[in-house]
Structures are given as structure tokens and as C-alpha cells.
C-alpha atoms as a PDB file:
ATOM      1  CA  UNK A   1      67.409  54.519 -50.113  1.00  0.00           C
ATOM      2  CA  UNK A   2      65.259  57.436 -50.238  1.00  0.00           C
ATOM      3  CA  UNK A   3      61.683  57.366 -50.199  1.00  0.00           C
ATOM      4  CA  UNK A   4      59.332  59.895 -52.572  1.00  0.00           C
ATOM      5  CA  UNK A   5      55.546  60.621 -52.371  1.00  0.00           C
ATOM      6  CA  UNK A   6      54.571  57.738 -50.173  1.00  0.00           C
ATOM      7  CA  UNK A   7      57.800  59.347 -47.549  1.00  0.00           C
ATOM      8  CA  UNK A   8      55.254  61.181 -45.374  1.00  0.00           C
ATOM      9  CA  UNK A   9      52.970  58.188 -44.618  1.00  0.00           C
ATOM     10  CA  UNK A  10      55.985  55.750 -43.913  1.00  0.00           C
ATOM     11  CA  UNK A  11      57.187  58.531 -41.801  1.00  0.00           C
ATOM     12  CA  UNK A  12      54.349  58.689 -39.682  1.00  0.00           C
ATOM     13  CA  UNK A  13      53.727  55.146 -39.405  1.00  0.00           C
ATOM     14  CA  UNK A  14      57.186  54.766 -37.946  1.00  0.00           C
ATOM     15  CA  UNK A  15      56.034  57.803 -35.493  1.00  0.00           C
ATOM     16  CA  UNK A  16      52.745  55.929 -34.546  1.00  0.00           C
ATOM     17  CA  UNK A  17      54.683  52.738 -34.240  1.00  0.00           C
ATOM     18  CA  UNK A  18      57.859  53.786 -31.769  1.00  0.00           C
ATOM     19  CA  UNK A  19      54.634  55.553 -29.661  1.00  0.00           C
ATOM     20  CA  UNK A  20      52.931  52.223 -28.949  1.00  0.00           C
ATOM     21  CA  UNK A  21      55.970  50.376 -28.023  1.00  0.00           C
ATOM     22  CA  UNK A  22      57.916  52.615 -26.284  1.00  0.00           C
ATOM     23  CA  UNK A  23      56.753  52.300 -22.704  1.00  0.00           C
ATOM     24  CA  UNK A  24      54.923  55.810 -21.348  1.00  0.00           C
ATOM     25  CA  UNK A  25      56.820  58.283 -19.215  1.00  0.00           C
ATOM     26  CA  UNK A  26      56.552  58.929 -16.080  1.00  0.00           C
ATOM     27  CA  UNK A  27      54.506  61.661 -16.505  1.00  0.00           C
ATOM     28  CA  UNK A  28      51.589  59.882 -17.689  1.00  0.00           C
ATOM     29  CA  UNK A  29      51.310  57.637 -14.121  1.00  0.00           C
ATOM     30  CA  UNK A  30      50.808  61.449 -12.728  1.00  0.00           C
ATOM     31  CA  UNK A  31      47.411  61.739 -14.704  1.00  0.00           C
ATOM     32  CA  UNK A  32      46.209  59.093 -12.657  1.00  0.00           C
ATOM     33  CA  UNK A  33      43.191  61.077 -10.136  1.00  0.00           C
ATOM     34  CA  UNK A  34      43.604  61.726  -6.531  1.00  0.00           C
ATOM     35  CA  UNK A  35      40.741  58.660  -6.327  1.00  0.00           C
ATOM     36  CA  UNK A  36      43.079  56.341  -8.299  1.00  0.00           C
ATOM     37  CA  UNK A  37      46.171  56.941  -6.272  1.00  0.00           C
ATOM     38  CA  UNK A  38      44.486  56.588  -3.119  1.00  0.00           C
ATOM     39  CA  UNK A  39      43.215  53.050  -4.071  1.00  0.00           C
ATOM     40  CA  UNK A  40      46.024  52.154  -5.900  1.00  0.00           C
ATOM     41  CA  UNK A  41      48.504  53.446  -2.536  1.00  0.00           C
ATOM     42  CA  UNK A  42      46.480  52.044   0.136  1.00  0.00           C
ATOM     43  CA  UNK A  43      45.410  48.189  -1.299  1.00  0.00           C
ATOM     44  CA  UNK A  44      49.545  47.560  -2.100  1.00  0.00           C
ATOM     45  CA  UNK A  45      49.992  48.877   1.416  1.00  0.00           C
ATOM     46  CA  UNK A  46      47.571  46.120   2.583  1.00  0.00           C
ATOM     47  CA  UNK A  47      48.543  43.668   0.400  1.00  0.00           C
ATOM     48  CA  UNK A  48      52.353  44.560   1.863  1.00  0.00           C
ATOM     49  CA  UNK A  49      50.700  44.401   5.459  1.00  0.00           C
ATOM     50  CA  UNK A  50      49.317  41.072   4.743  1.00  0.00           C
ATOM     51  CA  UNK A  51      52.521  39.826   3.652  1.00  0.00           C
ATOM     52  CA  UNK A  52      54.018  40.084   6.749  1.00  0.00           C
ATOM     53  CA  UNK A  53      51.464  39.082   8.954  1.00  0.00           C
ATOM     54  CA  UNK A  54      51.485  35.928   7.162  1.00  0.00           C
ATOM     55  CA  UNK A  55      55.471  35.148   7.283  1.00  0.00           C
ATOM     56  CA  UNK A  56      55.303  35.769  11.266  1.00  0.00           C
ATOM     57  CA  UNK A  57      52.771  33.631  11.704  1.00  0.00           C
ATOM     58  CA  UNK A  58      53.954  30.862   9.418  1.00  0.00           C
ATOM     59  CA  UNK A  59      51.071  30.365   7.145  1.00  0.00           C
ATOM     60  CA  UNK A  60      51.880  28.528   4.464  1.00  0.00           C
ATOM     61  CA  UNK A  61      48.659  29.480   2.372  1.00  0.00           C
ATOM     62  CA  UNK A  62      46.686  32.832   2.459  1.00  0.00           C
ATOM     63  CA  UNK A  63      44.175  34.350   0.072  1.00  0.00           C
ATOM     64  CA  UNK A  64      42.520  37.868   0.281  1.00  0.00           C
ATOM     65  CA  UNK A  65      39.920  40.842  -0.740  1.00  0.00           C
ATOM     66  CA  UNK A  66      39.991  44.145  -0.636  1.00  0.00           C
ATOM     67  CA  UNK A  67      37.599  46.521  -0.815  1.00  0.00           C
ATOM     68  CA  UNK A  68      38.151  50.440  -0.420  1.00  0.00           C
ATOM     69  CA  UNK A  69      35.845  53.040   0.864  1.00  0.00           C
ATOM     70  CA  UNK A  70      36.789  56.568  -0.440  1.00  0.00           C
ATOM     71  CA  UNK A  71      35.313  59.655   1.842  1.00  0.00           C
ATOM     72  CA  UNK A  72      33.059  61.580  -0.363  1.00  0.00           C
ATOM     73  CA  UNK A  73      35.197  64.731  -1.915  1.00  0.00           C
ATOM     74  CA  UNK A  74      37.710  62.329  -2.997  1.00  0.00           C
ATOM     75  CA  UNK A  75      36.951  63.655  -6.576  1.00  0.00           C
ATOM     76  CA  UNK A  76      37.656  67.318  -5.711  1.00  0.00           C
ATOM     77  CA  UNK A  77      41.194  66.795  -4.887  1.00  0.00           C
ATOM     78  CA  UNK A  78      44.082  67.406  -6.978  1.00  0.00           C
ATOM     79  CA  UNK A  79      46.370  64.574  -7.985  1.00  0.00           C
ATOM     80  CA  UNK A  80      49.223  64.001  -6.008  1.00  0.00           C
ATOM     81  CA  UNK A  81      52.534  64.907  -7.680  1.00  0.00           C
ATOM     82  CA  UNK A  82      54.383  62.533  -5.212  1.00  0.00           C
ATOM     83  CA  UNK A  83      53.900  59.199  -3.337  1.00  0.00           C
ATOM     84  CA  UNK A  84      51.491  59.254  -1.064  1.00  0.00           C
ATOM     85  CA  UNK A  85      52.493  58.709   2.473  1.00  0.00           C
ATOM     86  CA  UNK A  86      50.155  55.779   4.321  1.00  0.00           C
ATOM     87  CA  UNK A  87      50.067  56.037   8.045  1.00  0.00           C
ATOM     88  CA  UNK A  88      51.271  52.845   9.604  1.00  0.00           C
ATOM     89  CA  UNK A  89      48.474  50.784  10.578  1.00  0.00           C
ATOM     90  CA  UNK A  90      47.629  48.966  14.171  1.00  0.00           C
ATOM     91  CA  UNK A  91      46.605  45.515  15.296  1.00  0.00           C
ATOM     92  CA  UNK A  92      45.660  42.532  12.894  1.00  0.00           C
ATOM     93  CA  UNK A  93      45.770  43.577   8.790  1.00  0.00           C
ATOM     94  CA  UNK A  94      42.425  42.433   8.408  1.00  0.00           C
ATOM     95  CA  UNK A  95      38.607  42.979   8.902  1.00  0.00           C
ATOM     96  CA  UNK A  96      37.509  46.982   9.029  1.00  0.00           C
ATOM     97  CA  UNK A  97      40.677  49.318   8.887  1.00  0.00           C
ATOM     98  CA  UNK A  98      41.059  52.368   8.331  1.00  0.00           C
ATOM     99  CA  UNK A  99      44.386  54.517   7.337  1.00  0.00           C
ATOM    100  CA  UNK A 100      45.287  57.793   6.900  1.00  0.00           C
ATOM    101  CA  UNK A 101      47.129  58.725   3.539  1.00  0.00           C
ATOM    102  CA  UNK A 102      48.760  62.208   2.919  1.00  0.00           C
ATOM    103  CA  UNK A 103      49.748  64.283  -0.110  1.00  0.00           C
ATOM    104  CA  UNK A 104      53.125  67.212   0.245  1.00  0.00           C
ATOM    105  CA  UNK A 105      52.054  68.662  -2.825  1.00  0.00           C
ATOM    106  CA  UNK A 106      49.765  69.724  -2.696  1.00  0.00           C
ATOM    107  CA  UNK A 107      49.188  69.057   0.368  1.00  0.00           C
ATOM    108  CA  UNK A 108      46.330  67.344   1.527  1.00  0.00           C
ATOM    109  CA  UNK A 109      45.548  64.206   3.676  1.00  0.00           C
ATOM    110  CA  UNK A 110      42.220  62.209   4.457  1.00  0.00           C
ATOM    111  CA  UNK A 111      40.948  58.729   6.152  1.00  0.00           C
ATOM    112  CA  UNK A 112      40.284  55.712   4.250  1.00  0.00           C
ATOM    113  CA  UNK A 113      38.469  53.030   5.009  1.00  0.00           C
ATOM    114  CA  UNK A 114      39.213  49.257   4.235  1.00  0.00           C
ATOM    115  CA  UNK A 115      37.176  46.048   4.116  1.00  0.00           C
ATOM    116  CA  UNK A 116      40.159  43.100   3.985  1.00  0.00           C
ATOM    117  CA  UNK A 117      38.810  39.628   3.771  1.00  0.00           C
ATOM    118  CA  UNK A 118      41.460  36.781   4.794  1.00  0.00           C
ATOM    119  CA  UNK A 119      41.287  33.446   4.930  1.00  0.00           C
ATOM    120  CA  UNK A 120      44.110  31.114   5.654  1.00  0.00           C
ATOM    121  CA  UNK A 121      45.295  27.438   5.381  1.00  0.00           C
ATOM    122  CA  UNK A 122      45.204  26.343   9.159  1.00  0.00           C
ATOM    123  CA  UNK A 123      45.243  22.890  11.120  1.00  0.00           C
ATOM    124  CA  UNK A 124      42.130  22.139  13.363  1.00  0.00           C
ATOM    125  CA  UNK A 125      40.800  19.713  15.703  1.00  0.00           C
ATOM    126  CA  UNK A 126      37.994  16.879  13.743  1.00  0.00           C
ATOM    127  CA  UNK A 127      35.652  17.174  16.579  1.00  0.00           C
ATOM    128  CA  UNK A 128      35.086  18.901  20.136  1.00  0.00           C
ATOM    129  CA  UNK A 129      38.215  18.542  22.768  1.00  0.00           C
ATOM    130  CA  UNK A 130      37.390  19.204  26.432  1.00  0.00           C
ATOM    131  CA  UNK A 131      39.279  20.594  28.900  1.00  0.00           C
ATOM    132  CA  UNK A 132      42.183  18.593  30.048  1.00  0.00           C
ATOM    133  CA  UNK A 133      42.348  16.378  27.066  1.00  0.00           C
ATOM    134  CA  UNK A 134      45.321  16.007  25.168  1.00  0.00           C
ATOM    135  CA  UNK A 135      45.514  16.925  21.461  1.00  0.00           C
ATOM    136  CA  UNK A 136      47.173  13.764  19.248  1.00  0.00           C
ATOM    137  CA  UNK A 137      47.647  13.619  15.632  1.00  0.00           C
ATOM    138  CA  UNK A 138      44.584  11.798  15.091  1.00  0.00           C
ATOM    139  CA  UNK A 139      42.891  14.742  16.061  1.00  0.00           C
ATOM    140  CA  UNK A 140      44.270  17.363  13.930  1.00  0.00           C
ATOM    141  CA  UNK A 141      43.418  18.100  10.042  1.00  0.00           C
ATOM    142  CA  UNK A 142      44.190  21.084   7.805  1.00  0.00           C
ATOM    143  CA  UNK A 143      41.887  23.604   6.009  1.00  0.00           C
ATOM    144  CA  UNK A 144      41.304  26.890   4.646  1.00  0.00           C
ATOM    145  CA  UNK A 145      39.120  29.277   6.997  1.00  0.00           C
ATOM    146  CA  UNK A 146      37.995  32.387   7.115  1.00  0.00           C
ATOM    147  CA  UNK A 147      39.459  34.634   9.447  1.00  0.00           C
ATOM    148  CA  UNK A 148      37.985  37.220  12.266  1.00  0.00           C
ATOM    149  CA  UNK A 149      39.586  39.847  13.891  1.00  0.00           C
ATOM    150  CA  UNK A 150      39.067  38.027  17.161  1.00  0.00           C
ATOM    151  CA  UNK A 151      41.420  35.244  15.594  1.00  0.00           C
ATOM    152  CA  UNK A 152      44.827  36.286  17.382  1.00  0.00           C
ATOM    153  CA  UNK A 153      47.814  34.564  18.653  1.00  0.00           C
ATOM    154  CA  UNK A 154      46.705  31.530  16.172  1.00  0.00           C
ATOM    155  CA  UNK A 155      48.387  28.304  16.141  1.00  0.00           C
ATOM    156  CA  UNK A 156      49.706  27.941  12.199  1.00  0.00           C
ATOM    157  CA  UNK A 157      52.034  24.615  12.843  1.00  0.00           C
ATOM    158  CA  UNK A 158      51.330  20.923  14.062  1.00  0.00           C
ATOM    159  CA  UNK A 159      54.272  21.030  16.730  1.00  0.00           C
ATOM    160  CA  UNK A 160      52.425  24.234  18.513  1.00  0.00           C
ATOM    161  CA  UNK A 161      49.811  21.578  19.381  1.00  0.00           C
ATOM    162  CA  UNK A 162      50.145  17.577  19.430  1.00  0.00           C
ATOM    163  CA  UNK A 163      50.518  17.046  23.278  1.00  0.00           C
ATOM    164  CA  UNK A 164      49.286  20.077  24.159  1.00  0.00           C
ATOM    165  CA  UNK A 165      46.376  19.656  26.883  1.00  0.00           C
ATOM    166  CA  UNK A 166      43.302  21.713  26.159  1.00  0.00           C
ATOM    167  CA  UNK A 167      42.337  24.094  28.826  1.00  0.00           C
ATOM    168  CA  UNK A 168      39.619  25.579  26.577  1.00  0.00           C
ATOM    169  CA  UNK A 169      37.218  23.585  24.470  1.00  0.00           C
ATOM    170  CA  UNK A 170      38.499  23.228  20.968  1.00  0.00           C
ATOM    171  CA  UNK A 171      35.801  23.363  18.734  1.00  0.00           C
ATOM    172  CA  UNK A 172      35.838  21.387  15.182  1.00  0.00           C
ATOM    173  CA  UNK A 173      36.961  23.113  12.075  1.00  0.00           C
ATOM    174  CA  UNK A 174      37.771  26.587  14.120  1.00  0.00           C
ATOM    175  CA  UNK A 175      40.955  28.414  14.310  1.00  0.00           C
ATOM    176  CA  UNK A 176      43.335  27.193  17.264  1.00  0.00           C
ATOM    177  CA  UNK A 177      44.643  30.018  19.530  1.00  0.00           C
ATOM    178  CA  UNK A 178      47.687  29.857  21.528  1.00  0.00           C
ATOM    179  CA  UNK A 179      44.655  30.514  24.924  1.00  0.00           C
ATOM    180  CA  UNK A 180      43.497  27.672  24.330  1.00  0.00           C
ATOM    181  CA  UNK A 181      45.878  25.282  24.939  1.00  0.00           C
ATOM    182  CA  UNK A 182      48.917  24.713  27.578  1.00  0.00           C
ATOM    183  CA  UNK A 183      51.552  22.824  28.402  1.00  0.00           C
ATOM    184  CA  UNK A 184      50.779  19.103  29.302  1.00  0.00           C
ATOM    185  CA  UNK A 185      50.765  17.853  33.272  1.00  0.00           C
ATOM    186  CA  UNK A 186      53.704  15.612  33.307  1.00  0.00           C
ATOM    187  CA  UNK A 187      53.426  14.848  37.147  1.00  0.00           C
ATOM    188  CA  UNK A 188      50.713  14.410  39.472  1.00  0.00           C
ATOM    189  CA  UNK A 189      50.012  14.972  43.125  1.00  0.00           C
ATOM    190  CA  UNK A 190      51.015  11.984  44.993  1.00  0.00           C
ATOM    191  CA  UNK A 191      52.976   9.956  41.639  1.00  0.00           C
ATOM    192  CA  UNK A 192      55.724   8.273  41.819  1.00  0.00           C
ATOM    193  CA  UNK A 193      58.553   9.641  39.359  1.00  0.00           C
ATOM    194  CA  UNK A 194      62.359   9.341  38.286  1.00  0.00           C
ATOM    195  CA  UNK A 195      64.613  11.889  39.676  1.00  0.00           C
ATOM    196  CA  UNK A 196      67.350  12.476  37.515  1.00  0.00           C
ATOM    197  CA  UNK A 197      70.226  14.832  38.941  1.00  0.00           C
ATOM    198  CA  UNK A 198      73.603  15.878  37.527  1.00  0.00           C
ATOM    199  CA  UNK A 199      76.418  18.045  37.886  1.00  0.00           C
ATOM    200  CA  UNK A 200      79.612  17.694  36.321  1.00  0.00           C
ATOM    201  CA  UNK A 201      81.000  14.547  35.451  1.00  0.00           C
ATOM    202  CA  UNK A 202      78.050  13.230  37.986  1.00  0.00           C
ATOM    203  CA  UNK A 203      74.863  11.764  37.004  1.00  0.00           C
ATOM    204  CA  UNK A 204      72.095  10.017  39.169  1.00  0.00           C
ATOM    205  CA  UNK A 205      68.634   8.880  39.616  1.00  0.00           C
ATOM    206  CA  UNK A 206      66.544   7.844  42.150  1.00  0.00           C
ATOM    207  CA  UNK A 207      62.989   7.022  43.142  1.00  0.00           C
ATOM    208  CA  UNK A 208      60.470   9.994  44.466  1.00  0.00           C
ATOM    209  CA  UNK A 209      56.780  10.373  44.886  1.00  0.00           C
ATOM    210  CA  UNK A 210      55.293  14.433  43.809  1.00  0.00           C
ATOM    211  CA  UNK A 211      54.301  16.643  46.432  1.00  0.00           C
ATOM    212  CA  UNK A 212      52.690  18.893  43.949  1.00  0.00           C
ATOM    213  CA  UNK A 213      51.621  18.470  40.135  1.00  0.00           C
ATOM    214  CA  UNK A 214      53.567  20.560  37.735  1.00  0.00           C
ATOM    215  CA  UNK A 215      53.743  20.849  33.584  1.00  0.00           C
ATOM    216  CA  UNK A 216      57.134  21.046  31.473  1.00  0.00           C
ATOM    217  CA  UNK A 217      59.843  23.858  33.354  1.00  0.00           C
ATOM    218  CA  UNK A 218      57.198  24.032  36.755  1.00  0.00           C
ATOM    219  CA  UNK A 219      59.338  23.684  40.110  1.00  0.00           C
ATOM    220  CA  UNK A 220      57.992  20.794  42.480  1.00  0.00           C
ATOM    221  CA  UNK A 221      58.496  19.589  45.571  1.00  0.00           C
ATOM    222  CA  UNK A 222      59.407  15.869  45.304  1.00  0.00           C
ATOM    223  CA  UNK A 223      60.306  13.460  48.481  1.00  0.00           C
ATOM    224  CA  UNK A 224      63.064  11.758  48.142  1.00  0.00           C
ATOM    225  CA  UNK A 225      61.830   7.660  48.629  1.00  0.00           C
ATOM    226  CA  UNK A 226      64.987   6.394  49.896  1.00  0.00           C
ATOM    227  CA  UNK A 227      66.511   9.155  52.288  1.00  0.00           C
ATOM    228  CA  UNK A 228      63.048  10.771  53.212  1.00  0.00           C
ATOM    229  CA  UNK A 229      65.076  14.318  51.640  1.00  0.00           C
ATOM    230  CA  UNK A 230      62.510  16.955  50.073  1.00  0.00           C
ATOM    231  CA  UNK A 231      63.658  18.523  47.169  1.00  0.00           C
ATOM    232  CA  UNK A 232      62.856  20.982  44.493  1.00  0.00           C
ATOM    233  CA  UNK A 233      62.575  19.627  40.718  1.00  0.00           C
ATOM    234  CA  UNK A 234      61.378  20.364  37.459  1.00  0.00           C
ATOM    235  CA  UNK A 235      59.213  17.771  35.017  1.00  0.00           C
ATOM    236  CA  UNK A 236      60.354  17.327  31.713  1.00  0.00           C
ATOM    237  CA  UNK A 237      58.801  14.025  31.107  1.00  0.00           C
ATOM    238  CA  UNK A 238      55.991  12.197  31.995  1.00  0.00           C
ATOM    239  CA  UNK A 239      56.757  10.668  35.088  1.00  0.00           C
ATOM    240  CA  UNK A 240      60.201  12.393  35.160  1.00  0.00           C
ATOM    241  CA  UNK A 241      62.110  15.343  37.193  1.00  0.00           C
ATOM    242  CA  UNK A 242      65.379  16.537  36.891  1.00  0.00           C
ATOM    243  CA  UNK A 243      67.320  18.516  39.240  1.00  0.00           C
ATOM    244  CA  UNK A 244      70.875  19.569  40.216  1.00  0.00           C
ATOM    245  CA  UNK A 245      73.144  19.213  43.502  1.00  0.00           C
END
């Protein structure tokens, strides 16, 4: 088929079509400024920092904010021509960071600084625990909460805490850290408890009465009742020690 006078304008309307849909080089993403990269480089590098706080510490839920701080001069410098390189960062991924991001060529490299707001879905305690309570389902509920940079070593899953004796107070609707809470006292000075001993093909038990108190794993001293023996054991239940001949 051939086309006559209107040719030229169907020609360039194919032109101006296959320029809109065909996706832009790679060159244009190198017109981006030196400003542009660096926020574009150092929020994904957040974002990927964030991402793997939050899978080792098991939170399920997590939203978050940025906000960058470019040193002044950031407009005088030339665009980078490759990926910039962003210093690995330190400590928790949020609060006020800062990060150092470099440029080969041409080469240049400057501090950034970094406002990153997280909060996270968490359980918490309904009301105050003292010291030396013990922390039961009834006490424990789930919310999002904003997060400090003091908030380390957090406690993101329900079986880090039920039974769990507080040796902090717990207060309500705050993030739970690991310092807070400890093993349970499963034996008492002066109780009377189950030894349970094995070996082998050999299993026994026999009365005793504590000689010290001691949590989950804690050596004891326990008196044998019946043959007056001291022994070492270890709790593992309430009320119960185990040992081995």
C-alpha cells in the first residue's frame, strides 16, 4: 500500500508513537541529579535495612517513614555515572542515621542524614506487672507501636513470654525487651520436689527437699529424703529435678 501527501504525517505519528511506548534507555536514568540519586540510593538502602531487621526479629507487621537530609552543596555535584556505593550502616535501622554514600566517577562522596520512623505490630502486657510476677496469656494483647532506638532485644512472639517471671516492671501498652523478663523459679529454698534420674535403660525417682532455689537448666543442691545423699540437679519443672548417676 503506499501512502501519498498525507505519508509524512502518518510517518511521524508512527515516530511519536513507538517513542512513548518504547520504554527509555538507560541513559535517561543517568539525567537523574546527584540530589536525586542520593535520595533515591540511600531510602532503598533503608528500606532494604528495614527488611531485615524485621525478618530477624520476627515481626509480622511493620510500617515506616523516611525522611532525608541532603548536606548543603548537594546541588553542585555532578551526577553519578555509576551506582552509588552506601556505607554499611551500624546498630538499629531506625531513628537518626546517618550514611556515607560515594561516587567512582567522578568521584566524590558525602554524609547523609536520615530520619526513619518505625512502628511495629508487637504483643504487650494490659496493665503494670511487678517484679516476680509471672506473665499468662490473660495478660498479653497485640498492637502497633511506635518504636525508639532504646527499643532493643524486643520480644516479637507470645512463646518469648507466657511464663516468663518479670524481673523488671512491665509497663502497659510498651514494647517488651528480652531485660525484662527471665526464666521462671521452678524450685524454692526448702521445697519438696521429684527427683527424676536416668541412665541407660534405668529410670528413677525419688523424694527430695531444695537446698537452694534455681530456674529452668540452674544446678541445685537437693537432699536426698530417703538416704540423707546430697546431690546436684537441675529444675525443669515446677517442683521437679532431674539428674543422672
Amino acid at each position: 500500500m503506499k501512502f501519498t501527501a498525507g505519508n509524512g504525517t502518518f510517518a511521524s505519528y508512527l515516530l511519536l508513537t513507538a517513542l512513548v511506548l518504547l520504554p527509555l534507555d538507560a541513559g535517561a536514568a543517568s539525567q537523574r541529579s546527584a540530589a536525586e540519586q542520593l535520595t533515591a540510593e540511600i531510602t532503598g538502602s533503608l528500606t532494604a535495612e528495614l527488611s531485615r531487621w524485621q525478618s530477624q526479629q520476627e515481626i509480622a507487621r511493620l510500617s515506616h517513614k523516611i525522611s532525608i537530609q541532603l548536606p548543603p552543596g548537594t546541588d553542585t555535584l555532578a551526577p553519578c555515572k555509576q551506582a552509588l556505593l552506601v556505607e554499611a550502616g551500624q546498630g538499629l535501622p531506625f531513628g537518626r542515621l546517618q550514611r556515607k554514600l560515594s561516587c567512582a566517577s567522578p568521584a566524590w562522596s558525602l554524609y547523609v542524614r536520615a530520619k526513619v520512623s518505625v512502628s511495629a505490630y508487637l504483643p504487650v502486657v494490659t496493665h503494670t506487672l511487678l517484679r516476680d510476677e509471672t506473665v499468662t496469656a490473660a495478660d498479653i494483647e497485640w498492637k502497633m507501636l511506635p518504636l525508639r532506638p532504646v527499643d532493643q532485644d524486643l520480644l516479637t512472639r507470645e512463646a518469648y513470654i507466657l511464663g516468663r517471671q518479670v524481673v523488671r516492671r512491665l509497663r502497659k501498652n510498651k514494647p517488651i525487651r528480652a531485660v525484662y523478663l527471665s526464666a521462671p523459679q521452678l524450685v524454692n529454698l526448702g521445697d519438696q520436689v521429684m527427683i527424676e534420674a536416668g541412665s541407660q535403660g534405668f529410670h528413677a525417682k525419688m523424694r527430695g527437699v531444695a537446698l537452694d532455689s534455681g530456674k529452668e537448666g540452674e544446678p541445685i543442691r537437693v537432699k536426698n529424703i530417703s538416704s540423707g545423699k546430697i546431690i546436684t540437679a537441675y529444675p525443669f519443672a515446677k517442683g521437679r529435678v532431674k539428674t543422672q548417676f
